[in-house]
Structure formats: C-alpha cells, structure tokens
Protein backbone atom coordinates (compact mmCIF):
# COMPACT_ATOMS: atom_id res chain seq x y z
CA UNK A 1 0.00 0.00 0.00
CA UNK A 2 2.76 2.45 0.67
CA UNK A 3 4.15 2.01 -2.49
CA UNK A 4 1.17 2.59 -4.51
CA UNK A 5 0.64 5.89 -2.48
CA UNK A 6 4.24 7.07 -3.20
CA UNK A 7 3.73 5.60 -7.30
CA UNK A 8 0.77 7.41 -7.12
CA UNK A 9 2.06 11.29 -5.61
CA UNK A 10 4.55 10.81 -8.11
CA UNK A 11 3.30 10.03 -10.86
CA UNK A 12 0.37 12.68 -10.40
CA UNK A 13 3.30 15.14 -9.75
CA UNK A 14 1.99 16.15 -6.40
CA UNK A 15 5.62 16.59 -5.31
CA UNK A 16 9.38 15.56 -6.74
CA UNK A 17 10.54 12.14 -5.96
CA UNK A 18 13.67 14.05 -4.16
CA UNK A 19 10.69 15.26 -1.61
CA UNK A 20 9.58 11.84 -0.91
CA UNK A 21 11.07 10.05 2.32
CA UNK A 22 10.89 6.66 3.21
CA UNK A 23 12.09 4.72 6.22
CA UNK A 24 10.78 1.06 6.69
CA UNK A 25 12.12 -2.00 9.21
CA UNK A 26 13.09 -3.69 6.10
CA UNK A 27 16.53 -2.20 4.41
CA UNK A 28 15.99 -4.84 1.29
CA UNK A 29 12.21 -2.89 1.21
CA UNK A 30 13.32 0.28 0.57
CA UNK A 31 16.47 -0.10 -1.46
CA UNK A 32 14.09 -1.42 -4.06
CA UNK A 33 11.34 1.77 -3.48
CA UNK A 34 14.78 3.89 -3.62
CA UNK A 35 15.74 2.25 -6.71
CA UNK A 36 12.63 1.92 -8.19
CA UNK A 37 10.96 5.48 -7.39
CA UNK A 38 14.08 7.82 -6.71
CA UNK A 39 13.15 8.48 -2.93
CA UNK A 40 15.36 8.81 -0.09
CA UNK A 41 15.69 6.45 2.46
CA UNK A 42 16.00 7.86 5.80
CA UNK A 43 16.96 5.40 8.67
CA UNK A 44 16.78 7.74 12.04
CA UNK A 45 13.02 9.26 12.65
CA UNK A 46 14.98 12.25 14.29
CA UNK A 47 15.85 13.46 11.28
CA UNK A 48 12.65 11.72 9.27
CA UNK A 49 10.36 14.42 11.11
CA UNK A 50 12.53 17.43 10.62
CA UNK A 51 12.53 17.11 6.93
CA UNK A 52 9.04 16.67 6.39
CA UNK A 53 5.66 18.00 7.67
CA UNK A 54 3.39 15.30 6.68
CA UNK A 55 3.90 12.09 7.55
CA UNK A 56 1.82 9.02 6.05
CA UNK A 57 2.08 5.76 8.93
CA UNK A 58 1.92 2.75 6.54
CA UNK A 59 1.66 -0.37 8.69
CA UNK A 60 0.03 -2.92 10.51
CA UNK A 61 -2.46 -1.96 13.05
CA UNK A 62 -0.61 -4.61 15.25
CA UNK A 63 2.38 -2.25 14.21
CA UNK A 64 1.58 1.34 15.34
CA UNK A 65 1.84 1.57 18.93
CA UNK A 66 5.93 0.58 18.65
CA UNK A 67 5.85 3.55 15.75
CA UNK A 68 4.20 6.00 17.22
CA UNK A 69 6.42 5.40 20.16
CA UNK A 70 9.81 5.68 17.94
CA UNK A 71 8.11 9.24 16.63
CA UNK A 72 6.98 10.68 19.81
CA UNK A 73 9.72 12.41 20.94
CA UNK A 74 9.76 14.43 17.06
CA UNK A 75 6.80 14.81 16.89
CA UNK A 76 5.05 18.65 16.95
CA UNK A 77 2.06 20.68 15.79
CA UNK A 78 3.86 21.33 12.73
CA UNK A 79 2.98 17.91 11.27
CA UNK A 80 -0.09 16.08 9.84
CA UNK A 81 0.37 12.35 10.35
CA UNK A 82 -1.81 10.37 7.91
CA UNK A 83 -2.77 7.06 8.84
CA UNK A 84 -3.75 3.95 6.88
CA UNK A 85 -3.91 1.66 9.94
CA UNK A 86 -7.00 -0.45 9.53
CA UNK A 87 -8.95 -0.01 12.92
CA UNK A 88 -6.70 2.66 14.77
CA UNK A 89 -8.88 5.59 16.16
CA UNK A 90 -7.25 8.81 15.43
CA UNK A 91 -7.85 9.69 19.14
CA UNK A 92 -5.36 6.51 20.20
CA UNK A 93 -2.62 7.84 17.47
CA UNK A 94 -3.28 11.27 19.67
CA UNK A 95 -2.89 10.54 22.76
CA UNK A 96 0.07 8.48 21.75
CA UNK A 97 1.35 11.65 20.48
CA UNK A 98 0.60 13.87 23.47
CA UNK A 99 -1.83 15.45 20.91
CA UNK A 100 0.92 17.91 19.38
CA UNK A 101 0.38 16.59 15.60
CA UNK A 102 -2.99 16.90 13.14
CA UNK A 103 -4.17 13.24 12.04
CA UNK A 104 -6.36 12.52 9.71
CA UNK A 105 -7.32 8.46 9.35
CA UNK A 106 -7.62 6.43 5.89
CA UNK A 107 -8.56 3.61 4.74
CA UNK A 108 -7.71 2.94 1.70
CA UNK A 109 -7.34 -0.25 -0.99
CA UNK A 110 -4.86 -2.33 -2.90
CA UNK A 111 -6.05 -0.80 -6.72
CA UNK A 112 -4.69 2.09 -5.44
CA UNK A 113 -1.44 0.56 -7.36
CA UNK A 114 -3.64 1.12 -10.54
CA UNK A 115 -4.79 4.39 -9.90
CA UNK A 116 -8.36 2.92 -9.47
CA UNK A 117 -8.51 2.69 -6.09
CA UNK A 118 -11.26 3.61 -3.39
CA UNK A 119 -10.13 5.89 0.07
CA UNK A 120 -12.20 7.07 2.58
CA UNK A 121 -10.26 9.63 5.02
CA UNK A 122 -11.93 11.25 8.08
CA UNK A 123 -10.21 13.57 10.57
CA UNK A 124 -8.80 14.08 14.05
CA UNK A 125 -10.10 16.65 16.68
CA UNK A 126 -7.25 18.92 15.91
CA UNK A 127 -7.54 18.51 12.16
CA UNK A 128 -8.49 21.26 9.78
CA UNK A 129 -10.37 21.36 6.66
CA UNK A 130 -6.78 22.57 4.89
CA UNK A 131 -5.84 18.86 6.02
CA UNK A 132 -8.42 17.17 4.89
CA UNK A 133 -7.95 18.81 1.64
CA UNK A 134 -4.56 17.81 1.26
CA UNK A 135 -5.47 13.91 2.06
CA UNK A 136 -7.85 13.71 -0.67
CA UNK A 137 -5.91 15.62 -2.89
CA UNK A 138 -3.17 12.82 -2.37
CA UNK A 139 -5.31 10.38 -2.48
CA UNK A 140 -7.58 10.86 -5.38
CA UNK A 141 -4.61 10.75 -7.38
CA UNK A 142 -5.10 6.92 -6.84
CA UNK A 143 -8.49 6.95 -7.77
CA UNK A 144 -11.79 8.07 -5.97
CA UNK A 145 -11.80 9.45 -2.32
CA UNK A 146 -14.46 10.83 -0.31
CA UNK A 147 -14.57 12.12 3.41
CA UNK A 148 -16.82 10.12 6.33
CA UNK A 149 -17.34 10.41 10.23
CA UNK A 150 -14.58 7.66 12.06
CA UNK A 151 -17.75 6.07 13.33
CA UNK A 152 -17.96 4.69 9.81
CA UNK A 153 -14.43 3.85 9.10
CA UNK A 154 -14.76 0.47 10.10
CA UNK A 155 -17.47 -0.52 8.13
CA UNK A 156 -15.24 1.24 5.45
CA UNK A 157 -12.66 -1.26 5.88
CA UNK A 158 -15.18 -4.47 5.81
CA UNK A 159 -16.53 -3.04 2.64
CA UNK A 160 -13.55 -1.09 -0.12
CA UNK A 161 -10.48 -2.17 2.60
CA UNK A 162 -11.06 -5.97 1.89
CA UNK A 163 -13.22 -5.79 -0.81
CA UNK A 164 -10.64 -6.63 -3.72
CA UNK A 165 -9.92 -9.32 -2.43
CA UNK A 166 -13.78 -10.55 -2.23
CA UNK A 167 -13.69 -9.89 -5.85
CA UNK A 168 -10.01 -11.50 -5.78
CA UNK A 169 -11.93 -14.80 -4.26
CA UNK A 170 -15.02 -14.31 -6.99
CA UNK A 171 -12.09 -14.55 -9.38
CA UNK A 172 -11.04 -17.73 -8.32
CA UNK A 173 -14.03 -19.95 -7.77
CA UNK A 174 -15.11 -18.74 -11.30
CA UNK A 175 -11.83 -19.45 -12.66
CA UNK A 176 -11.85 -23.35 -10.99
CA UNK A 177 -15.63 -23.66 -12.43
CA UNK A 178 -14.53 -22.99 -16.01
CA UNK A 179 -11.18 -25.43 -15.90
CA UNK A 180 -13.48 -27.95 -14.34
CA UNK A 181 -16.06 -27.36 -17.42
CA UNK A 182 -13.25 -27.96 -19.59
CA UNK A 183 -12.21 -24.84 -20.47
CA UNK A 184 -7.70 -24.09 -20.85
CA UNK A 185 -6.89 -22.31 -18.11
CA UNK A 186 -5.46 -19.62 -19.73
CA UNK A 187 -8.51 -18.95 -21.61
CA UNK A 188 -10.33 -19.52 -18.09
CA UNK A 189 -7.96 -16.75 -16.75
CA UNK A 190 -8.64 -14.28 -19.24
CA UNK A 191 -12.27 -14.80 -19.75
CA UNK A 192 -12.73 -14.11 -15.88
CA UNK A 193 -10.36 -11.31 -15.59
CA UNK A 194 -12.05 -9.89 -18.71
CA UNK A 195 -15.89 -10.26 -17.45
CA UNK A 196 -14.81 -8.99 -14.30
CA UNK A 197 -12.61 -6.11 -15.41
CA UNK A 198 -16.07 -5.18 -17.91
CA UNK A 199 -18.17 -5.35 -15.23
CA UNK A 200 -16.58 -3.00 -13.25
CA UNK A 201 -16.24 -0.92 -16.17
CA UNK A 202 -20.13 -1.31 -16.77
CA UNK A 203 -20.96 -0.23 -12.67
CA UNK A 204 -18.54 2.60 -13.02
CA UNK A 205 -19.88 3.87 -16.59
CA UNK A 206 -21.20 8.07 -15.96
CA UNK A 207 -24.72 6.20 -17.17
CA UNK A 208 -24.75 3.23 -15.43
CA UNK A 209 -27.77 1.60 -13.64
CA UNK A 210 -27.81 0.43 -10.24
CA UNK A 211 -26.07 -2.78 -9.86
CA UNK A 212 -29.24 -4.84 -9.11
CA UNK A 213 -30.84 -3.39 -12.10
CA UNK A 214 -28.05 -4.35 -14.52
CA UNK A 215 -27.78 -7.72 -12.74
CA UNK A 216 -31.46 -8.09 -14.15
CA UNK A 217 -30.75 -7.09 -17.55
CA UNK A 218 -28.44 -10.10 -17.65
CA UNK A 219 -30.49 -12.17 -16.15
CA UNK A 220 -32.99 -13.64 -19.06
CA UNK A 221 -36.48 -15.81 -17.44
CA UNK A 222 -35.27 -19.35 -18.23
CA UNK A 223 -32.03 -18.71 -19.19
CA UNK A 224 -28.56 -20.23 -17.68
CA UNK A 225 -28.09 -16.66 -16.17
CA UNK A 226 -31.26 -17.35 -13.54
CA UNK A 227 -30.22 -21.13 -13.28
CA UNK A 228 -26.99 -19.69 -11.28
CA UNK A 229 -28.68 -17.23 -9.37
CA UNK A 230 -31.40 -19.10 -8.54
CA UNK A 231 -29.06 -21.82 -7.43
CA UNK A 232 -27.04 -18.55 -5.03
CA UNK A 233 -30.80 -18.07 -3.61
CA UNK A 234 -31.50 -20.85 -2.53
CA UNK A 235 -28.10 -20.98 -0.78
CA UNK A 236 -28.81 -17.90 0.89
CA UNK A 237 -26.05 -16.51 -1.13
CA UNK A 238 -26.52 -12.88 -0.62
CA UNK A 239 -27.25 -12.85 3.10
CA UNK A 240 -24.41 -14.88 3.83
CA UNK A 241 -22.22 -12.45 1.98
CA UNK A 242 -23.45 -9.28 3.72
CA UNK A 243 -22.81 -11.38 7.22
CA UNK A 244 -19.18 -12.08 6.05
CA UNK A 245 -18.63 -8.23 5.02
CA UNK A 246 -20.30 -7.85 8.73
CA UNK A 247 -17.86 -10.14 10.16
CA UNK A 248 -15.14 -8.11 8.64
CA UNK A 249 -16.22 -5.22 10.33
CA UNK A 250 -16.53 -6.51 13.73
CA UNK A 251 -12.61 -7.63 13.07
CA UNK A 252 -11.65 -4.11 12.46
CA UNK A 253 -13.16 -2.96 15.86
CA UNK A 254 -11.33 -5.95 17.37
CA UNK A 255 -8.02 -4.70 16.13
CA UNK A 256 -9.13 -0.85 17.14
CA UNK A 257 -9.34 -1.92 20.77
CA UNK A 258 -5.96 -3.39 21.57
C-alpha cells in the first residue's frame, strides 16, 4: 500500500521524488522503493520528522503503537500524520502523540497501485479542513476518495479495505468452475479477468444503472443466467455475503481496541 501511495504522488506530480522520504524496518524494502521510485531512504526518525511535515504511517495496526512510540519524541504541531492503519482511532494515534500533531485516518485499498482505487479519510479533533484537503488531494490521485465520520471507518474497511480481495476470491471460484467445465486455463484466466474487469467498467460507466438493475438485464427468465442465481438463492447466497462483510467489520473494531 505504501508504495502505490508514493507511485501514485509521483506520478500525479503532487511533489518531486527528491521530496519523498521513506524509512521502513526492512533495508531490502526500501532499497528497491529507492531504486525503483528515486526516494530517499531515511533510517533515524529524528531526522525523518525534521525534513518533512506530513507524515503518512503505513503499517500494521498490530504495528503502530511501537511507531508512534519511535516518533513521539519528534513529533510537533507542525505535522499532519496520515494514517492507513486499519482499525486505529485517530484519538489513540493522539494521545500516543501527546496530541501535538494533526491526524487525519484512511482507509484505503490495494487498486490504489492502478490508480483505481477507493479511500475514505476522516479527521482528528485537531484537524483542519486545509488537512483534509490535502489527504484527498493525495489520495484521489489513486483513484476516488471521499470524506466520512470515524464512526464509519470500520465498516469502510469491511466493505472497499477488503473488498478486492472478495472480488479477488469471486475470481477464483469462477476461474476453478470454467477449468473444471473444460475450459484451458489460460482462456479460463482471461475470460474471468475480462468479465470482471467489464463489469466493473459497466458499474462505473457516468450512465450506469444500479447494480441490481443491470444484474437483471443479464439475467434472461429461463435462461442459464437465472439457473446460477437461482441456485445462489437458494443458498442464501446474498445474506451470507453481507454477514461475512459484517464479520469483517466486527474484526476491524477488534483490532481498534488493543
């Protein structure tokens, strides 16, 4: 995820590559994002926070409380800390702080890498608009962003965090149906990533329908389009999907609270 944000400041020429700084646990990591992007790797987070005003925390949730205590001690009003932390309350990254920087939370998803990806950000007591307008402009160079109220941001997560890879898992089980029907898997491959890739094109079209709408245009009375969904239905298919998206959000509380 961090490297799709940096691939995606730079490449919508938010700022130079030689005003991009990177420091990660992993010194294999970010030779390559060095290499690769022409930012500068800086090890000591002394020196990290005096170069920079705005600093984006790209890690696990499980992660941030051994960051935020490395960054505490640089830390001042001065800078807007941006966090993509899946479950963190911007009120624990405060606090952690002493409540000296900005923060603004984000959630946002893997086809961010694409420049098709979906962020939500929402903001910190001590946040201003001016910061909120800088997160989405860094972020809708990646795709589409939109500002919510935190007491959304983990349904957020259950829903565009993990959603590629629901769509990921669609990908396969449609895949293994068409190798067992016979079908080369390369062909099988292409045909899914194809059909998916169209409908999202088709969802996202300015004149698009509603998604149960243009599910219905596909769906002919009799035809092998119904046979499948009918089948789904009687498996309960949709509820047990919305309970799975539901389980994903209680997760993201889970991993808010420790």
């Amino acid at each position: 995820m961090a490297e799709a944000i940096i691939r995606g400041i730079i490449n919508a020429g938010l700022v130079n590559p030689d005003s991009l700084f990177i420091n990660d646990i992993s010194e294999e990591r970010t030779k390559y994002i060095a290499k690769k992007y022409g930012v500068t790797v800086i090890k000591e987070y002394s020196r990290l926070l005096k170069k920079t005003s705005v600093l984006i925390i790209a890690v696990k949730p499980q992660q941030m409380g051994d960051v935020l205590g490395n960054i505490s001690v640089g830390i001042s009003p001065r800078h807007l800390v941006i966090s993509i932390a899946a479950g963190i309350k911007t009120v624990f990254i405060e606090n952690k702080l002493c409540n000296r920087p900005r923060v603004v939370r984000v959630m946002p998803n893997t086809p961010a890498m694409v420049c098709l990806g979906a962020t939500v950000v929402c903001k910190g007591k001590k946040a201003k608009h001016s910061d909120i307008k800088t997160v989405l402009n860094i972020f809708n160079s990646m795709g589409y962003s939109a500002e919510l109220p935190e007491r959304l941001m983990n349904a957020v997560t259950a829903v565009s965090g993990s959603g590629p890879a629901y769509v990921f898992y669609l990908a396969e089980g449609m895949t293994e149906a068409a190798v067992k029907l016979g079908i080369p898997k390369d062909i099988a491959v292409q045909l899914v990533v194809n059909t998916i890739h169209g409908a999202g094109k088709m969802l996202a079209w300015k004149e698009a329908l509603p998604a149960t709408l243009l599910r219905k245009k596909v769906t002919s009375p009799g035809g092998t389009t119904e046979a499948a969904i009918k089948y789904l239905e009687s498996k309960d298919w949709l509820t047990r999907f919305i309970n799975a998206v539901t389980a994903a959000e209680k997760r993201a509380k889970v991993l808010g609270s420790k």
